[in-house]
C-alpha atoms as a PDB file:
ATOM      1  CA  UNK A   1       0.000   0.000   0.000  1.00  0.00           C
ATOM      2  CA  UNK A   2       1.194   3.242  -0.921  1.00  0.00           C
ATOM      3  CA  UNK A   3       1.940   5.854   1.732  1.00  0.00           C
ATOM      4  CA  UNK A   4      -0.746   8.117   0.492  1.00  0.00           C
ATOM      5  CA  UNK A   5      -3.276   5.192   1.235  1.00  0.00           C
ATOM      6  CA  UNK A   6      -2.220   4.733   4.215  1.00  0.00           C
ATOM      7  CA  UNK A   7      -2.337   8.344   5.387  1.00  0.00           C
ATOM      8  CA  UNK A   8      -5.968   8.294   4.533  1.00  0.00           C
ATOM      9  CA  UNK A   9      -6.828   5.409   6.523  1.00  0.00           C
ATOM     10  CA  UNK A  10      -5.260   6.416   9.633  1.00  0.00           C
ATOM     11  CA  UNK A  11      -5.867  10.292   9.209  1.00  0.00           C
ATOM     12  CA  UNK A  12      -3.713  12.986   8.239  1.00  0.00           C
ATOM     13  CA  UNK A  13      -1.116  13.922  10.548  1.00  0.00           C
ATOM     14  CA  UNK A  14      -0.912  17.422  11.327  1.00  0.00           C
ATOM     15  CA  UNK A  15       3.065  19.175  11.827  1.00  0.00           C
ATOM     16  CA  UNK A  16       2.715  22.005  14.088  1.00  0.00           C
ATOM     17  CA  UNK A  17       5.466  24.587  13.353  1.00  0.00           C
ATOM     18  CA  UNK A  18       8.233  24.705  15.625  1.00  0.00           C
ATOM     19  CA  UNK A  19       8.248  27.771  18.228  1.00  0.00           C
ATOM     20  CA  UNK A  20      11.292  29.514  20.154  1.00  0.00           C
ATOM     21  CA  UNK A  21      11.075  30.093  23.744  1.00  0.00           C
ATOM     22  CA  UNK A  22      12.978  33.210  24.955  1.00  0.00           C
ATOM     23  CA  UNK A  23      13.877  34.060  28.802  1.00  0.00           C
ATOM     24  CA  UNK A  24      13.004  37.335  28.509  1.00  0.00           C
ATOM     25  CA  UNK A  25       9.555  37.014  26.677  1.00  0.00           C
ATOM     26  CA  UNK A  26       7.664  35.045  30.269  1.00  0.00           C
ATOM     27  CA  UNK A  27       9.671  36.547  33.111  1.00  0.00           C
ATOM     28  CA  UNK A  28      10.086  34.396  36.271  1.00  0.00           C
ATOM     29  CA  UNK A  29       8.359  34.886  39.198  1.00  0.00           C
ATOM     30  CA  UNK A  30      10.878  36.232  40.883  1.00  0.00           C
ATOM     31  CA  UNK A  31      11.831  38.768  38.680  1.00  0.00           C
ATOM     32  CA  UNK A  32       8.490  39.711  39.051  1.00  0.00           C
ATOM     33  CA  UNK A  33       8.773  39.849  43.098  1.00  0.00           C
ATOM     34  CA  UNK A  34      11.813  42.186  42.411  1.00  0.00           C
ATOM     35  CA  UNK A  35      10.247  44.798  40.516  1.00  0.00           C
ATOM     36  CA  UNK A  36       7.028  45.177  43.529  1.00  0.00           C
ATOM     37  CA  UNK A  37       9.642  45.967  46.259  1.00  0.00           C
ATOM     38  CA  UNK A  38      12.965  47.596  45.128  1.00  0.00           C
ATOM     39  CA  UNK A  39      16.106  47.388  46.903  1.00  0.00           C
ATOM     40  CA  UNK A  40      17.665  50.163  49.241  1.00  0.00           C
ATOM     41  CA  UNK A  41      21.347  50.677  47.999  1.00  0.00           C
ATOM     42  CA  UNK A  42      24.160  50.416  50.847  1.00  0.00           C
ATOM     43  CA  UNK A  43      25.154  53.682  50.586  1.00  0.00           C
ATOM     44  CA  UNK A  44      21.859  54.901  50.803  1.00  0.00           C
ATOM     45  CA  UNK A  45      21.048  52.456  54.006  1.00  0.00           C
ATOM     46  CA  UNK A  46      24.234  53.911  55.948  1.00  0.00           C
ATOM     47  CA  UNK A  47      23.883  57.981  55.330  1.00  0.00           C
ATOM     48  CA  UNK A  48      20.118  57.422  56.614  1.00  0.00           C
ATOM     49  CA  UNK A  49      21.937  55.701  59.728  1.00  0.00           C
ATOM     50  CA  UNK A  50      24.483  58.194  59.937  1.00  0.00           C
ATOM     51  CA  UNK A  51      21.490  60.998  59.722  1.00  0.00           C
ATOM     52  CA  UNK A  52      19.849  59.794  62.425  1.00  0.00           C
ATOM     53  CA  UNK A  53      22.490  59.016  64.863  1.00  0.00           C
ATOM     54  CA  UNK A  54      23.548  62.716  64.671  1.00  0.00           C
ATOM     55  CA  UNK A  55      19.607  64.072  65.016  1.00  0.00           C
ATOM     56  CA  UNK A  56      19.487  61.998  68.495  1.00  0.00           C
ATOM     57  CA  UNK A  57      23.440  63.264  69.438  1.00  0.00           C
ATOM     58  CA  UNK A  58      21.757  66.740  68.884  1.00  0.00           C
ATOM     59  CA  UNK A  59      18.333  66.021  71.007  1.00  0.00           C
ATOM     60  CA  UNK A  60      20.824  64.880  73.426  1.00  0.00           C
ATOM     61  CA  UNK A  61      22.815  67.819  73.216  1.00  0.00           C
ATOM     62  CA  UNK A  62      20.067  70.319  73.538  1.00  0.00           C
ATOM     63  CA  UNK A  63      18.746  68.974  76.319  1.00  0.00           C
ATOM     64  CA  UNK A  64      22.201  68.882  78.263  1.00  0.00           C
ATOM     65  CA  UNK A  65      22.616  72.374  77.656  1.00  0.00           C
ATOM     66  CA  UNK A  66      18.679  73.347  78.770  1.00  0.00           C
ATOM     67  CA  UNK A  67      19.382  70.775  81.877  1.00  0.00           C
ATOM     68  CA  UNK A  68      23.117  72.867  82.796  1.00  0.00           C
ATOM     69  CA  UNK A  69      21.587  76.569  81.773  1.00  0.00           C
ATOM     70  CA  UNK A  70      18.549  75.860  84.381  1.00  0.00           C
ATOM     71  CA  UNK A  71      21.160  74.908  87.150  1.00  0.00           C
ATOM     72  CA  UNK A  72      23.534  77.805  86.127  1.00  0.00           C
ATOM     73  CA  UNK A  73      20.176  80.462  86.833  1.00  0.00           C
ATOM     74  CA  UNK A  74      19.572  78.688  89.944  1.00  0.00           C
ATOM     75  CA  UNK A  75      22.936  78.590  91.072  1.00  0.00           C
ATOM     76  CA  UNK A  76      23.495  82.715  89.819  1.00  0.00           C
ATOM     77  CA  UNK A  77      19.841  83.238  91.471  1.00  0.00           C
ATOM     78  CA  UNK A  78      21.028  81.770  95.259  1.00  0.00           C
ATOM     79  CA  UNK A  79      24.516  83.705  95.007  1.00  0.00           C
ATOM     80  CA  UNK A  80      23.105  86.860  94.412  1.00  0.00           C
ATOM     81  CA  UNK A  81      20.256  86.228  97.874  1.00  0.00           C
ATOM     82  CA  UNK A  82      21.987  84.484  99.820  1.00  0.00           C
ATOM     83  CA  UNK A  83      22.920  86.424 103.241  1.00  0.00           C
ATOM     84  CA  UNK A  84      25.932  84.171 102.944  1.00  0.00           C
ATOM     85  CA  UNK A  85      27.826  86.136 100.839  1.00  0.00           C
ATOM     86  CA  UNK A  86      27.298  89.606 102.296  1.00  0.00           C
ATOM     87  CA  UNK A  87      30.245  91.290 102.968  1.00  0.00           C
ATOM     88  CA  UNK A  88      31.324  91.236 106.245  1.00  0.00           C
ATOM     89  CA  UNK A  89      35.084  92.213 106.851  1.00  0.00           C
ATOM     90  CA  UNK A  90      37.214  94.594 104.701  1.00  0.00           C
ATOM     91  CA  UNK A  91      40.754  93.715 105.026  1.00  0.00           C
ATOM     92  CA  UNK A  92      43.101  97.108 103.785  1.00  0.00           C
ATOM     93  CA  UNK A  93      46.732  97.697 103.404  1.00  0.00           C
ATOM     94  CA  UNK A  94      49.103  99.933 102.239  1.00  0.00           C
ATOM     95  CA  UNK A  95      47.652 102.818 104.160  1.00  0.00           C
ATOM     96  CA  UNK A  96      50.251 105.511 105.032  1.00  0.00           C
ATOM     97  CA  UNK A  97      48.518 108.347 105.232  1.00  0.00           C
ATOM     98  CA  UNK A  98      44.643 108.187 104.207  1.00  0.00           C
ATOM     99  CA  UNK A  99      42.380 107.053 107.022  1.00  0.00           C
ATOM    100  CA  UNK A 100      40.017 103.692 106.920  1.00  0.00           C
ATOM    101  CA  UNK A 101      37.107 105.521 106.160  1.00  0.00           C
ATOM    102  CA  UNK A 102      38.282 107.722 103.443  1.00  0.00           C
ATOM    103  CA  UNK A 103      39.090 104.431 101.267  1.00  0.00           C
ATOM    104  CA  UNK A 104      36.308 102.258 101.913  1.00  0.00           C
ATOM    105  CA  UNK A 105      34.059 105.503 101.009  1.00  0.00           C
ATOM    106  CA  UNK A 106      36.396 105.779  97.747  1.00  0.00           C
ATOM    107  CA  UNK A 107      36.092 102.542  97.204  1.00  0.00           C
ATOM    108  CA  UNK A 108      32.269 102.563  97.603  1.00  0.00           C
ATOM    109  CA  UNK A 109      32.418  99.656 100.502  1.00  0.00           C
ATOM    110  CA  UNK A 110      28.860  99.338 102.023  1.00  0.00           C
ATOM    111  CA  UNK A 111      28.618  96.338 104.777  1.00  0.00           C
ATOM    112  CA  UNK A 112      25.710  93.905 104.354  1.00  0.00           C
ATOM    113  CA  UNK A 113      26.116  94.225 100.132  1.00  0.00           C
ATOM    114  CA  UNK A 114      26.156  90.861  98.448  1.00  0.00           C
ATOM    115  CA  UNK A 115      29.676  90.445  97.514  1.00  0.00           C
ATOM    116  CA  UNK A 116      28.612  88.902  94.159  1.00  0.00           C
ATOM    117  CA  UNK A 117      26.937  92.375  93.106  1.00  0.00           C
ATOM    118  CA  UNK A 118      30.293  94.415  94.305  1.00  0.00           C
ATOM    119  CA  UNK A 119      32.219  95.786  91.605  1.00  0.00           C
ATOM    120  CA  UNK A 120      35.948  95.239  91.654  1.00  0.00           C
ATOM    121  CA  UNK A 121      36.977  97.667  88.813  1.00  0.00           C
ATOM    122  CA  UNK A 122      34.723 100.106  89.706  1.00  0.00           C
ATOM    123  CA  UNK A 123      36.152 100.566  93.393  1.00  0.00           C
ATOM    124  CA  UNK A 124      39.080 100.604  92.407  1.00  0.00           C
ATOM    125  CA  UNK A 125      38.458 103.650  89.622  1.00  0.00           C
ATOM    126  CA  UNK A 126      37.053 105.309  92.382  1.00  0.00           C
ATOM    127  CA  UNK A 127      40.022 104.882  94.797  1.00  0.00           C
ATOM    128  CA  UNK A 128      42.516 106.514  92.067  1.00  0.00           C
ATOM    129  CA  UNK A 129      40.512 109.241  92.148  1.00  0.00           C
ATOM    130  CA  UNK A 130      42.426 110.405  95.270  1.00  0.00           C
ATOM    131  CA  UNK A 131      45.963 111.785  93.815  1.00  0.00           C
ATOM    132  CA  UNK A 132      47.688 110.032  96.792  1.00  0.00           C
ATOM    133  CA  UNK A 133      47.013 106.536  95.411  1.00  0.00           C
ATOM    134  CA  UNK A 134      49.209 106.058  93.137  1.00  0.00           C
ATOM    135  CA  UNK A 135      47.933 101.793  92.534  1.00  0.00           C
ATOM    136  CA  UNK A 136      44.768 100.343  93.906  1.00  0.00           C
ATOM    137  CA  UNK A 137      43.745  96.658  93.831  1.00  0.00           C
ATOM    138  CA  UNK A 138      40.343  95.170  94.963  1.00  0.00           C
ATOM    139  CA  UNK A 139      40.031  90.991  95.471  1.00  0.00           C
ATOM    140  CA  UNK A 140      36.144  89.417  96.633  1.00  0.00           C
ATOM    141  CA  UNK A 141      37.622  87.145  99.553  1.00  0.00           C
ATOM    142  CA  UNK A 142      34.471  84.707  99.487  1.00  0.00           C
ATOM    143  CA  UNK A 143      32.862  84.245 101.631  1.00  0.00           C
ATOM    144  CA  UNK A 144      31.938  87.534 102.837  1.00  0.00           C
ATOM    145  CA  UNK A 145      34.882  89.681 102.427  1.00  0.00           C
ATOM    146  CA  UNK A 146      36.590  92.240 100.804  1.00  0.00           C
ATOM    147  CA  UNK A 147      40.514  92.972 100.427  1.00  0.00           C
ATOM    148  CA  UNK A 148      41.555  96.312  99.466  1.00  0.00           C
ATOM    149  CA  UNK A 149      45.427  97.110  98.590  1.00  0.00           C
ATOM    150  CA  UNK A 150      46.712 100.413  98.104  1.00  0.00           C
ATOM    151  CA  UNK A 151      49.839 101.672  97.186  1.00  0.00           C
ATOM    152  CA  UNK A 152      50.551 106.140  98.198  1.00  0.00           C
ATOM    153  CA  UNK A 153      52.444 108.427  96.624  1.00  0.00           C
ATOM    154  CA  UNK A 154      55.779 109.664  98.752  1.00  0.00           C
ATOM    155  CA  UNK A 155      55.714 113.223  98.847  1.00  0.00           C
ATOM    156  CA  UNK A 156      59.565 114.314  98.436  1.00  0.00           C
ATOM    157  CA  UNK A 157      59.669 117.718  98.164  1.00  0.00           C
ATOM    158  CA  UNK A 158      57.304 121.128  96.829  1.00  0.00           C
ATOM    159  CA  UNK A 159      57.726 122.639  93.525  1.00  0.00           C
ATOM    160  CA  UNK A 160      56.371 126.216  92.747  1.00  0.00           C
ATOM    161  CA  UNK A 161      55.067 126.068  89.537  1.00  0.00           C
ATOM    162  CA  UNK A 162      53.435 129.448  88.796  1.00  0.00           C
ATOM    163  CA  UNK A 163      51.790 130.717  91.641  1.00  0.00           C
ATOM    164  CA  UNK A 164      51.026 127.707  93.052  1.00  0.00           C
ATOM    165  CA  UNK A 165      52.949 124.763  94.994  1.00  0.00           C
ATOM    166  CA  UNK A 166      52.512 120.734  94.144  1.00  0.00           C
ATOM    167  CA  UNK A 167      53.576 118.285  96.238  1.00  0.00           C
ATOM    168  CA  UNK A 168      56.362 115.924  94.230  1.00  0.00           C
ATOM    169  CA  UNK A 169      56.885 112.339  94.064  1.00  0.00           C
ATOM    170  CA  UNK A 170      60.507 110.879  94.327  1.00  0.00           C
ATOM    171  CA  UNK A 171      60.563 110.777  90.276  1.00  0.00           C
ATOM    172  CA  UNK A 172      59.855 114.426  90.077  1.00  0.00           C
ATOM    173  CA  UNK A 173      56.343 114.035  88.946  1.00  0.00           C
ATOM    174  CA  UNK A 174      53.938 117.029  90.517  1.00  0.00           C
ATOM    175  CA  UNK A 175      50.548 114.421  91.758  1.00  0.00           C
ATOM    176  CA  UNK A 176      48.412 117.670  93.385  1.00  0.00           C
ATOM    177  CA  UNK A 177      48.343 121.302  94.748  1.00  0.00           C
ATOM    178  CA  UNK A 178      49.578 121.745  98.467  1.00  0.00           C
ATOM    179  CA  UNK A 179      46.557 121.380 100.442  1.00  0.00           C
ATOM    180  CA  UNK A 180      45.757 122.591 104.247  1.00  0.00           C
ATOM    181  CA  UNK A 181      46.148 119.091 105.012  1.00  0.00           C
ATOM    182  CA  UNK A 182      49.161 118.301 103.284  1.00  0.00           C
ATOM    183  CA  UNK A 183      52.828 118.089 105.246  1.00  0.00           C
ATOM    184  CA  UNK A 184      54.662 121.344 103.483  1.00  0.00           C
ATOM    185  CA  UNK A 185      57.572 121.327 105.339  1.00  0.00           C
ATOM    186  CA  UNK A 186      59.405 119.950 102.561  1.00  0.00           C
ATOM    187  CA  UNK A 187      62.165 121.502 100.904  1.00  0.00           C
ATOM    188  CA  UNK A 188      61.274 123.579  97.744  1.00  0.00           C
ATOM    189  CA  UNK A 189      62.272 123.023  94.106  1.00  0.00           C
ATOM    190  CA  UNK A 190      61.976 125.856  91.602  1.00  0.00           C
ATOM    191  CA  UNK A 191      63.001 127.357  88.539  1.00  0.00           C
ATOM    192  CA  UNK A 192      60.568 125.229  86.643  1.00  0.00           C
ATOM    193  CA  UNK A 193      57.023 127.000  85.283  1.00  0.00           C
ATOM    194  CA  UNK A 194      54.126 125.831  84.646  1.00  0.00           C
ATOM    195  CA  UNK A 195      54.394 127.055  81.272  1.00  0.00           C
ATOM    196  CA  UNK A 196      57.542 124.834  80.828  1.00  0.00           C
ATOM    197  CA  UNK A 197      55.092 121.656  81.891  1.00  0.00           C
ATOM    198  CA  UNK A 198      52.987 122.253  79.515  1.00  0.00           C
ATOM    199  CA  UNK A 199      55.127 122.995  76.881  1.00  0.00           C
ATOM    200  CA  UNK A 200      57.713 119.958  77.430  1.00  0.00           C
ATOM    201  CA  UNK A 201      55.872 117.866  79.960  1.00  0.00           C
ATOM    202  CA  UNK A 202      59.124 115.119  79.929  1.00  0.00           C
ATOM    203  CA  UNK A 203      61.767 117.620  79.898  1.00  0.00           C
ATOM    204  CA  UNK A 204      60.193 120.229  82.835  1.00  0.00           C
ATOM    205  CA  UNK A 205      59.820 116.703  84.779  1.00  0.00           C
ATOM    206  CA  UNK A 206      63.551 115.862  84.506  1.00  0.00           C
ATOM    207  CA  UNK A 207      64.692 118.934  85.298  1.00  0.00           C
ATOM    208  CA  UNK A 208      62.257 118.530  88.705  1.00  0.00           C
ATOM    209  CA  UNK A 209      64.069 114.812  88.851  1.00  0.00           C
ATOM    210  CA  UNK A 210      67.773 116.957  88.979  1.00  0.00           C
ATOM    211  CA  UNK A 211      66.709 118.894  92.296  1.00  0.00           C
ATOM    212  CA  UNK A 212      65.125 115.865  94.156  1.00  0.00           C
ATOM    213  CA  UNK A 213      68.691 114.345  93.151  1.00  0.00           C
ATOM    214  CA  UNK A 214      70.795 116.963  94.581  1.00  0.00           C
ATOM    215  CA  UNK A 215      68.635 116.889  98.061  1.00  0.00           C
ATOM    216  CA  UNK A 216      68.636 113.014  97.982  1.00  0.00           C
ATOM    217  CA  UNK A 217      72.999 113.907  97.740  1.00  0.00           C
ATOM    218  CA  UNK A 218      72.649 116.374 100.207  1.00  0.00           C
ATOM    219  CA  UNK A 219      70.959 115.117 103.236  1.00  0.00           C
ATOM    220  CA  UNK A 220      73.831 111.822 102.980  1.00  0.00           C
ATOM    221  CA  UNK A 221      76.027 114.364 104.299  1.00  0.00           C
ATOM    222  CA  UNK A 222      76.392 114.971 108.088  1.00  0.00           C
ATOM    223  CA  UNK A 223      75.620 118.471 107.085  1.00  0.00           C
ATOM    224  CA  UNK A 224      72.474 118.031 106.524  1.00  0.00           C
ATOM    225  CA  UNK A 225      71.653 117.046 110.289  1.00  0.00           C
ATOM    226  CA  UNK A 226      72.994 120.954 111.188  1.00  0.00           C
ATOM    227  CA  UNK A 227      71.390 123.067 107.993  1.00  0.00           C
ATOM    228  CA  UNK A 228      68.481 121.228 106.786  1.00  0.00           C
ATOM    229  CA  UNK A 229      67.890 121.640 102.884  1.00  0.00           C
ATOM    230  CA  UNK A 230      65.383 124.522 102.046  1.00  0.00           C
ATOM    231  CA  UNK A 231      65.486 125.710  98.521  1.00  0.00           C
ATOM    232  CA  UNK A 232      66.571 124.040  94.693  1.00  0.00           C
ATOM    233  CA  UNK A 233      66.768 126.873  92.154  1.00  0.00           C
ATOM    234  CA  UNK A 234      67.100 125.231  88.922  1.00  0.00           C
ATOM    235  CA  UNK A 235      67.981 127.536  86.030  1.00  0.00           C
ATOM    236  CA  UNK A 236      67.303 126.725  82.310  1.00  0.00           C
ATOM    237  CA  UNK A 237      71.151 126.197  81.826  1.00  0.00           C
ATOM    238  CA  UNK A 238      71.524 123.502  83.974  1.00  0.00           C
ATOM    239  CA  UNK A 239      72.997 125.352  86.779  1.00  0.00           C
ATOM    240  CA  UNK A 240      72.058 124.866  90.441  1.00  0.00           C
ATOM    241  CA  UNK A 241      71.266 126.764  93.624  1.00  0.00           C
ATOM    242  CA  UNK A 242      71.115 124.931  96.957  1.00  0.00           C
ATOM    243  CA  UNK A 243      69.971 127.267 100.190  1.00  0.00           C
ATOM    244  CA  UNK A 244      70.599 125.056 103.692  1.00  0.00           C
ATOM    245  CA  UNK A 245      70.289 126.292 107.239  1.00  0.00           C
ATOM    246  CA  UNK A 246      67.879 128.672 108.699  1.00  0.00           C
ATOM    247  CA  UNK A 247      70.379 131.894 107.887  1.00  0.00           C
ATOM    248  CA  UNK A 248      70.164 130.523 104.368  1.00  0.00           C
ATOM    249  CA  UNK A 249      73.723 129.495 103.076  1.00  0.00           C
ATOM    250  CA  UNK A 250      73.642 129.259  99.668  1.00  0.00           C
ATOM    251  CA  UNK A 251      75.762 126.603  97.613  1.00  0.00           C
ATOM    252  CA  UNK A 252      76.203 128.015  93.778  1.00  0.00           C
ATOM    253  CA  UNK A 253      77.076 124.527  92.626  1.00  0.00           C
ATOM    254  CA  UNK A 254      76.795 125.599  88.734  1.00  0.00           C
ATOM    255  CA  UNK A 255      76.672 122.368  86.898  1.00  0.00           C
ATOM    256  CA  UNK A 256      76.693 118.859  87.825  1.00  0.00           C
ATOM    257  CA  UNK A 257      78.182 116.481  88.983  1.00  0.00           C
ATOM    258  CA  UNK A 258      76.703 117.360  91.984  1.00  0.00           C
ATOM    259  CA  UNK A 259      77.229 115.105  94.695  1.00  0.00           C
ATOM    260  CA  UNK A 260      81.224 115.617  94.619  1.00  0.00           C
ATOM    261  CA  UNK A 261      80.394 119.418  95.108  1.00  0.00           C
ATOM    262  CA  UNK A 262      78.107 118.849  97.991  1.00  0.00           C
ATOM    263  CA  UNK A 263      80.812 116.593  99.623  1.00  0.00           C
ATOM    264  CA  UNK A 264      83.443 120.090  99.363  1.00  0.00           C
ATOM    265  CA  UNK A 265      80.586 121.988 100.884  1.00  0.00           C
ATOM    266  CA  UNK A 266      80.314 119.869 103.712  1.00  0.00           C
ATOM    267  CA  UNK A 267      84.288 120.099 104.606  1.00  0.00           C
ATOM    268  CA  UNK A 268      84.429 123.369 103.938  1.00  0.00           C
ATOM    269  CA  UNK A 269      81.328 124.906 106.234  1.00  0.00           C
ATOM    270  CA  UNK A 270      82.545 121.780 108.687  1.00  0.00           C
ATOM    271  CA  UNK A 271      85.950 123.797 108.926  1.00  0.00           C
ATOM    272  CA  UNK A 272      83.971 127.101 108.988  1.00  0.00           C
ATOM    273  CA  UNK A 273      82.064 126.742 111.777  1.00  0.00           C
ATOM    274  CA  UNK A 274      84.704 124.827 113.749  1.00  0.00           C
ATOM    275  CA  UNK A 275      86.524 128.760 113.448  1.00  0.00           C
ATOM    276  CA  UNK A 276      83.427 130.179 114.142  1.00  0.00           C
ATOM    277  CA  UNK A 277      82.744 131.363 110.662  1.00  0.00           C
ATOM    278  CA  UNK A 278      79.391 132.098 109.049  1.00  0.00           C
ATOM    279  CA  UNK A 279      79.431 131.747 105.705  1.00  0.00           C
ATOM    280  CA  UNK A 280      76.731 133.452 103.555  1.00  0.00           C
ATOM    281  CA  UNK A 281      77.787 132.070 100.084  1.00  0.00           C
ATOM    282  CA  UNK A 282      79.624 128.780  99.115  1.00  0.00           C
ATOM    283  CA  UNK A 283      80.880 128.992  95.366  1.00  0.00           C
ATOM    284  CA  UNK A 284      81.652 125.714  93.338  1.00  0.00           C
ATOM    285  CA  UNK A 285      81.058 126.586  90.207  1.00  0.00           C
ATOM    286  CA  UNK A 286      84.267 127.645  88.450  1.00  0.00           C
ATOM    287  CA  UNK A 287      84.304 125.456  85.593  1.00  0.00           C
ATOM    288  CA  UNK A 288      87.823 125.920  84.816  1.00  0.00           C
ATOM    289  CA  UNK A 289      89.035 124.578  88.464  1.00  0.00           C
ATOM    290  CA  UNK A 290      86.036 122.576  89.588  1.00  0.00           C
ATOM    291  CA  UNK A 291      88.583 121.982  92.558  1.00  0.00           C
ATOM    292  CA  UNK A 292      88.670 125.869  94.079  1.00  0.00           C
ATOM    293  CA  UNK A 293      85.894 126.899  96.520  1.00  0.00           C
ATOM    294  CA  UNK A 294      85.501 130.578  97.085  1.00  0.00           C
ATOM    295  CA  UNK A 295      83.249 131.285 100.507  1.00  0.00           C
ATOM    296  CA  UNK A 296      81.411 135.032 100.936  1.00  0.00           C
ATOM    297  CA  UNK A 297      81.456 135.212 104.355  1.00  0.00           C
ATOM    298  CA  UNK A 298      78.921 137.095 106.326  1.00  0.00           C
END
């Protein structure tokens, strides 16, 4: 039997054609899962932990400084009420010649004050308002006291500037006008105007600092025990005038040094007065023989 015959009596057969499966054209079922719930990248996970581990160090932060700023306003509140710290005791030194009670009013000092509300720099402005403090220093002694330290001004000698005297400090610095209350028996330095101060402040002050020099020389010598120092004339060459003694000797010293003069005015009034003499002027000023005293008696 042919082929064809047989076909017919069995049925045709029917060749489906042949098909291609590709991954991609069903995707799997996981695939699908993935692309419902994307993935968080690493770098993405650890800045968001990073982010909030600094928010809460910042909550924590904030509410340390709230928590120490409430204690801190307590704390300032009971310091400033307390009775504890209200001053009590005022300890002072340095005092020479300004009484208790003149500094702790300069130094506006009221008893019973909380110590916390005192004002250091403001009592010790006022205290340098005096011109003899020359240095003030104020220290809250806790708890309930105060310590004041004050340093004076030495009055050395007078100067007349103008028509006025000023009391002088060591250094030759006029501090204040001669008051009723003020020591004035000092020896006097002139020769030096208050023009001249104002004109040339430094050099009108060293010129003062030459006649406190030549009485700091002159009252080393024994001298000075018998004819105390009275009068510096200072004249704009640099020459000097010193008057001792209550008859008023005066020593025409000329220019300095000084001190070596002084010493041949103390041998030669020492031999003087052994002889009975009374000198009215001592001259050691001859430039050309610095050595050679000539004496105008009385």
């Amino acid at each position: 039997m042919t082929q064809n015959k047989r076909n017919r009596a069995h049925g045709a057969a029917v060749h489906a054609p042949a098909e291609e499966a590709h991954v991609f054209d069903s995707p799997s079922p996981g695939a699908v899962a993935a692309t419902k719930t994307p993935s968080v990248p690493p770098r993405a996970s650890s800045a968001l932990a990073r982010a909030v581990q600094v928010l809460r160090l910042f909550v924590g932060l904030v509410v340390v400084v709230a928590a120490s700023a409430a204690v801190a306003f307590s704390v300032h509140r009971y310091a400033l009420t307390t009775p504890r710290f209200a001053l009590r005791d005022v300890e002072l030194s340095g005092q020479k010649r300004l009484a208790r009670p003149e500094i702790e009013r300069l130094a506006g000092v009221e008893r019973g004050k909380n110590l916390f509300t005192f004002d250091s720099q403001k009592a010790v402005n006022g205290l340098l308002t005096n011109p003899w403090i020359r240095s003030a220093k104020v220290t809250r002694v806790l708890p309930g006291s105060l310590k004041l330290e004050i340093e004076e001004r030495e009055a050395r000698a007078l100067a007349l500037l103008g028509d006025k005297l000023f009391l002088l400090t060591p250094d030759g610095e006029p501090f204040k006008p001669v008051a009723a209350e003020d020591p004035i028996d000092l020896p006097v330095v002139t020769g030096v105007s208050a023009g001249d101060l104002a004109r040339n402040r430094e050099g009108a002050r060293e010129r003062l600092r030459t006649g406190i020099d030549i009485l700091t020389a002159y009252e080393r010598l024994e001298l000075s025990r018998v004819h105390k120092a009275q009068e510096v004339s200072l004249a704009p060459s640099g020459e000097a005038t010193l008057t001792i003694g209550k008859t008023g000797i005066a020593l025409e010293l000329g220019q300095g040094p000084f001190a070596q003069k002084l010493a041949m005015a103390g041998r030669v009034i020492a031999e003087l007065s052994r002889k009975k003499g009374s000198p009215a002027v001592v001259f050691l000023d001859n430039r050309a023989h610095p050595e050679r005293v000539v004496v105008r008696m009385r």
